[in-house]
Protein backbone atom coordinates (compact mmCIF):
# COMPACT_ATOMS: atom_id res chain seq x y z
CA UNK A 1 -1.26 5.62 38.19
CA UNK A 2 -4.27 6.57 40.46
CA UNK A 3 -7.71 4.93 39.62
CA UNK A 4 -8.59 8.90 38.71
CA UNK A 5 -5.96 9.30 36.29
CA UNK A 6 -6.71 5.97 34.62
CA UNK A 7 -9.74 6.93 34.10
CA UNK A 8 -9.19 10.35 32.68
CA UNK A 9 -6.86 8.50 30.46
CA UNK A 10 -8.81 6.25 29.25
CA UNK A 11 -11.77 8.57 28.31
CA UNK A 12 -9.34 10.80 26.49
CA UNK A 13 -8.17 7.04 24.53
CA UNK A 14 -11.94 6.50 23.44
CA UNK A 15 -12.27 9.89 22.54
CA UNK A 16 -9.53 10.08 20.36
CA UNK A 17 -10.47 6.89 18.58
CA UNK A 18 -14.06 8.49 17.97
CA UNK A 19 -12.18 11.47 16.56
CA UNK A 20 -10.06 9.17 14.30
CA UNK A 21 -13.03 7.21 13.02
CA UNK A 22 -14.79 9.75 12.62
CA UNK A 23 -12.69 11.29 10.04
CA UNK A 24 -12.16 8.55 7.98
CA UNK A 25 -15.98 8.39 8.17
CA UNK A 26 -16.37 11.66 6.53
CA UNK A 27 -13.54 10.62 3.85
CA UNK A 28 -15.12 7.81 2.74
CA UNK A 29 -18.43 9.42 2.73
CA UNK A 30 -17.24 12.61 1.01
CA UNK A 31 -15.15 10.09 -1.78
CA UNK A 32 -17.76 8.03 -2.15
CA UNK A 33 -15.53 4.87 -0.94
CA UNK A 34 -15.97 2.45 2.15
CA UNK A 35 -13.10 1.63 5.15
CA UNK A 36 -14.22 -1.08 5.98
CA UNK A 37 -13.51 -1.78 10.61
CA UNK A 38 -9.85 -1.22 11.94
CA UNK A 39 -8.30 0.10 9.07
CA UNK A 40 -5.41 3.03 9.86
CA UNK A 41 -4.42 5.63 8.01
CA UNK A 42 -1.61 7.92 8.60
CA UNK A 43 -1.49 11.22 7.36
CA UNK A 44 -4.74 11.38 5.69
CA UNK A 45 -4.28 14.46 3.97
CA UNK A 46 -1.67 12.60 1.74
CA UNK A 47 -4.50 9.94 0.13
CA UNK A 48 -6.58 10.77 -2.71
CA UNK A 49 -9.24 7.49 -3.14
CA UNK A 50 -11.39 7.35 -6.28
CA UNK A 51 -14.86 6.20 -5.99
CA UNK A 52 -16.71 2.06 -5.24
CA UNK A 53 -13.09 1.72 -4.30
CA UNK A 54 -12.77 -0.65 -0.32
CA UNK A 55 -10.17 -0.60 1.62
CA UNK A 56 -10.21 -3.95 2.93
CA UNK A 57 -10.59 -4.37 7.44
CA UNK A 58 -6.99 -4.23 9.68
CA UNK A 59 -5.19 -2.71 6.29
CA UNK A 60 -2.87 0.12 6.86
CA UNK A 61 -1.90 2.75 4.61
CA UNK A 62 1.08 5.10 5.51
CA UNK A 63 0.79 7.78 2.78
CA UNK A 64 4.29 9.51 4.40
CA UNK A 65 4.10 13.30 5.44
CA UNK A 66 6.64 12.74 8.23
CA UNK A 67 10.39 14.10 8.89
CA UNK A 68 11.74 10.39 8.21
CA UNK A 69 10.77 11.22 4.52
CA UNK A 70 11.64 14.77 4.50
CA UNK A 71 7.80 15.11 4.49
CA UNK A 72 7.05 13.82 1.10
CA UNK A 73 5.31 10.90 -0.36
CA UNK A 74 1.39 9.94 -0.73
CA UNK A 75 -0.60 7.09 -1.84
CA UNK A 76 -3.12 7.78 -4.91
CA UNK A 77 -5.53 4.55 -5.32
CA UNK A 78 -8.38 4.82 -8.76
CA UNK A 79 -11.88 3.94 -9.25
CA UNK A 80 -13.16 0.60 -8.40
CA UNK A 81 -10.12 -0.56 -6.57
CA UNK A 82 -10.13 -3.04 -3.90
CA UNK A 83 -7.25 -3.21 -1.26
CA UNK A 84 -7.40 -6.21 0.47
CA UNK A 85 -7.79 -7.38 4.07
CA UNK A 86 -4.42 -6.96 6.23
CA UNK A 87 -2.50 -5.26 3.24
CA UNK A 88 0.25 -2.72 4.02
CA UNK A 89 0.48 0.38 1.59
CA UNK A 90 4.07 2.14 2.90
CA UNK A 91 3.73 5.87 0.45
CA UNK A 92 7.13 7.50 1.67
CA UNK A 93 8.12 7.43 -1.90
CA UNK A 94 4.42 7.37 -3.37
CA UNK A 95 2.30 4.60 -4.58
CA UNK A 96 -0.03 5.26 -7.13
CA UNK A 97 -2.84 2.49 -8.11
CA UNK A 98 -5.27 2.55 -10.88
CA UNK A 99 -8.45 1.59 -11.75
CA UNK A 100 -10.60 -1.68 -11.34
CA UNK A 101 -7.13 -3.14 -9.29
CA UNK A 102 -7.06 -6.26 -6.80
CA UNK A 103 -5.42 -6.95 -4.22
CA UNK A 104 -5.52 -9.77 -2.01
CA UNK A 105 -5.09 -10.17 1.38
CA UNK A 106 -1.93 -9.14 2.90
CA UNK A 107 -0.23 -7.37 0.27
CA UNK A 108 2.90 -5.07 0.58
CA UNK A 109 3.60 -2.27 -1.17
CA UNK A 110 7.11 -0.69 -0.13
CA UNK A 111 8.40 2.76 -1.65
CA UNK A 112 11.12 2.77 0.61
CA UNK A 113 13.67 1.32 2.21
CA UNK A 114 16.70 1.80 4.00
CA UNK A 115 20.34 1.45 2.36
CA UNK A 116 22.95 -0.68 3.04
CA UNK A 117 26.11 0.13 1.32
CA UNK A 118 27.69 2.17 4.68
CA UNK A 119 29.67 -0.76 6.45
CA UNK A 120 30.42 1.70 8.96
CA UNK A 121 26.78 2.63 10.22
CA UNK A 122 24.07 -0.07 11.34
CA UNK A 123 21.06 -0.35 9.20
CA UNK A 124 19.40 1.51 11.67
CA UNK A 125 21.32 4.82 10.43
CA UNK A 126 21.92 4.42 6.88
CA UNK A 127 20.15 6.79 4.29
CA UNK A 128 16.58 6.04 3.29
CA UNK A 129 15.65 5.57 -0.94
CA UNK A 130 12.92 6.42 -2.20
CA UNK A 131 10.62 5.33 -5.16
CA UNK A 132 7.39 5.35 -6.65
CA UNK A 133 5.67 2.31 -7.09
CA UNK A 134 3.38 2.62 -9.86
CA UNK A 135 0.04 0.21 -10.51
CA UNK A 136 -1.47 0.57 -13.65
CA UNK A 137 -5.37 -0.22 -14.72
CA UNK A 138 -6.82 -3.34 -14.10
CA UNK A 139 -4.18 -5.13 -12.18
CA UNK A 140 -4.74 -8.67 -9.80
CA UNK A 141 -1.95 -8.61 -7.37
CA UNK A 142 -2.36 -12.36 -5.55
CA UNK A 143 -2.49 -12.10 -1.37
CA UNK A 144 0.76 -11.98 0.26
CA UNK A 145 2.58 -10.10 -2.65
CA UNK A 146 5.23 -7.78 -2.32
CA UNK A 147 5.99 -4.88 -4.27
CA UNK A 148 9.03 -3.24 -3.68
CA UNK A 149 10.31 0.31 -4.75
CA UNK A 150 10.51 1.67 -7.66
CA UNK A 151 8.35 -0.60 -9.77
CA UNK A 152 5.81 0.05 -12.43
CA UNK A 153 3.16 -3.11 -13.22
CA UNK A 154 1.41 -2.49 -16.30
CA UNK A 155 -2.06 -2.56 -16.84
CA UNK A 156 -4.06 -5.81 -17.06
CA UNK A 157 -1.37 -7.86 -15.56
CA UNK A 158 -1.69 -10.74 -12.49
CA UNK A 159 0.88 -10.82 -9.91
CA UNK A 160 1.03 -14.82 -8.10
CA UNK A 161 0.33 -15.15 -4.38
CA UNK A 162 3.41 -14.39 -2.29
CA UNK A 163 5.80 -12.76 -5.51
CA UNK A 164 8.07 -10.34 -4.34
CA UNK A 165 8.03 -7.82 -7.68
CA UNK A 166 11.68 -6.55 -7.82
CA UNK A 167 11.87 -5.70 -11.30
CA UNK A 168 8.91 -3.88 -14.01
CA UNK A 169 6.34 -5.88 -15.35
CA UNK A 170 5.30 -5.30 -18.69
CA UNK A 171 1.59 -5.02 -19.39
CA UNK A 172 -0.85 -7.90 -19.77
CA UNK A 173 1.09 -10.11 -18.22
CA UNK A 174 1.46 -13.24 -15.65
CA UNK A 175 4.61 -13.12 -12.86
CA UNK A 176 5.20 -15.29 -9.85
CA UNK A 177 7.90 -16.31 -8.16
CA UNK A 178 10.45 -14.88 -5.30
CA UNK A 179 11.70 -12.89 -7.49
CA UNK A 180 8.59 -12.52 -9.39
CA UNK A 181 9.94 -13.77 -13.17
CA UNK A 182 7.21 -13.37 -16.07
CA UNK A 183 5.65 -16.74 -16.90
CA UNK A 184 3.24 -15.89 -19.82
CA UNK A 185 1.16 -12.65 -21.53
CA UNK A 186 -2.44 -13.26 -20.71
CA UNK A 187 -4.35 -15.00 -23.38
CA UNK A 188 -1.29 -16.22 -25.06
CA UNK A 189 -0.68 -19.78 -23.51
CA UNK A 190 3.25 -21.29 -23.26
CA UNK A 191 4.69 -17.20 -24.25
CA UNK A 192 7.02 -16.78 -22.05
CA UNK A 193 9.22 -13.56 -21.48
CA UNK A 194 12.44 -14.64 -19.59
């Protein structure tokens, strides 16, 4: 590449960063919600953010809108939410998160995944599933979490550092564990729910 072309390059990199940037400037501002440096968001068009909510710096939310996903999916995230730093929102098959939720650093939320059942075809090519992951009100998810499809956590429950969530969690209460297992209901010590 010639020292000219580079250059053009380059200035058309920066400028399409500023253009990025910009928007999400605008959607924060117009929400009333902060992105805080380095966050990416793919296919803005797809996220609805409530307001005081922060999207926490080098976090990346995929809210879907692509031919992989036969153009569906979106990620809807409340009032007063916080996604932590380094977290990983994947909306092919919609994620939709409440008010006053946590989450820590480095949290996954999945809503899809590829199949496996086709011995014949690598993983590569088998089918993708799809399904909603759905965070209720007033949820703590612990950093390093995952959430995989087709979950619901009910409102004012905690989620332990580093679960993977494979299975509902009822409301109001405590699961940790790989695969997260519920230990107790808040405010009701030694309860436990299998």
């Amino acid at each position: 590449m010639s020292k000219l072309k580079f250059i053009f390059w380059y200035i058309k990199k920066v400028f399409k960063k500023i253009k990025y940037q910009w928007s999400l400037y605008k959607f924060s501002a117009y929400n009333h919600m902060i992105f805080e440096e380095d966050v990416e968001v793919r296919t803005i068009g797809r996220l609805s953010v409530g307001e005081n909510t922060i999207v926490g710096s080098k976090s990346l939310l995929h809210c879907g809108g692509r031919k992989w996903c036969d153009y569906k999916g979106r990620i809807k995230i409340g009032k007063k939410s916080y996604i932590g730093p380094h977290s990983v929102l994947f909306g092919a098959g919609e994620i939709e998160i409440g008010n006053n939720v946590l989450l820590g650093p480095g949290v996954i939320c999945v809503s899809h995944q590829h199949s496996y059942k086709e011995l014949s075809k690598v993983m590569q090519d088998q089918p993708m599933e799809f399904g909603k992951i759905t965070i209720e009100d007033d949820v703590w998810i612990g950093s390093r979490a995952t959430i995989l499809p087709n979950i619901k956590i009910g409102r004012g429950s905690v989620i332990g550092a580093g679960a993977v969530v494979t299975k509902d969690v009822p409301p109001f209460s405590v699961a940790v564990g790989v695969p997260a297992k519920v230990i107790k209901s808040r405010g009701i010590v030694g309860v436990s729910s299998g």
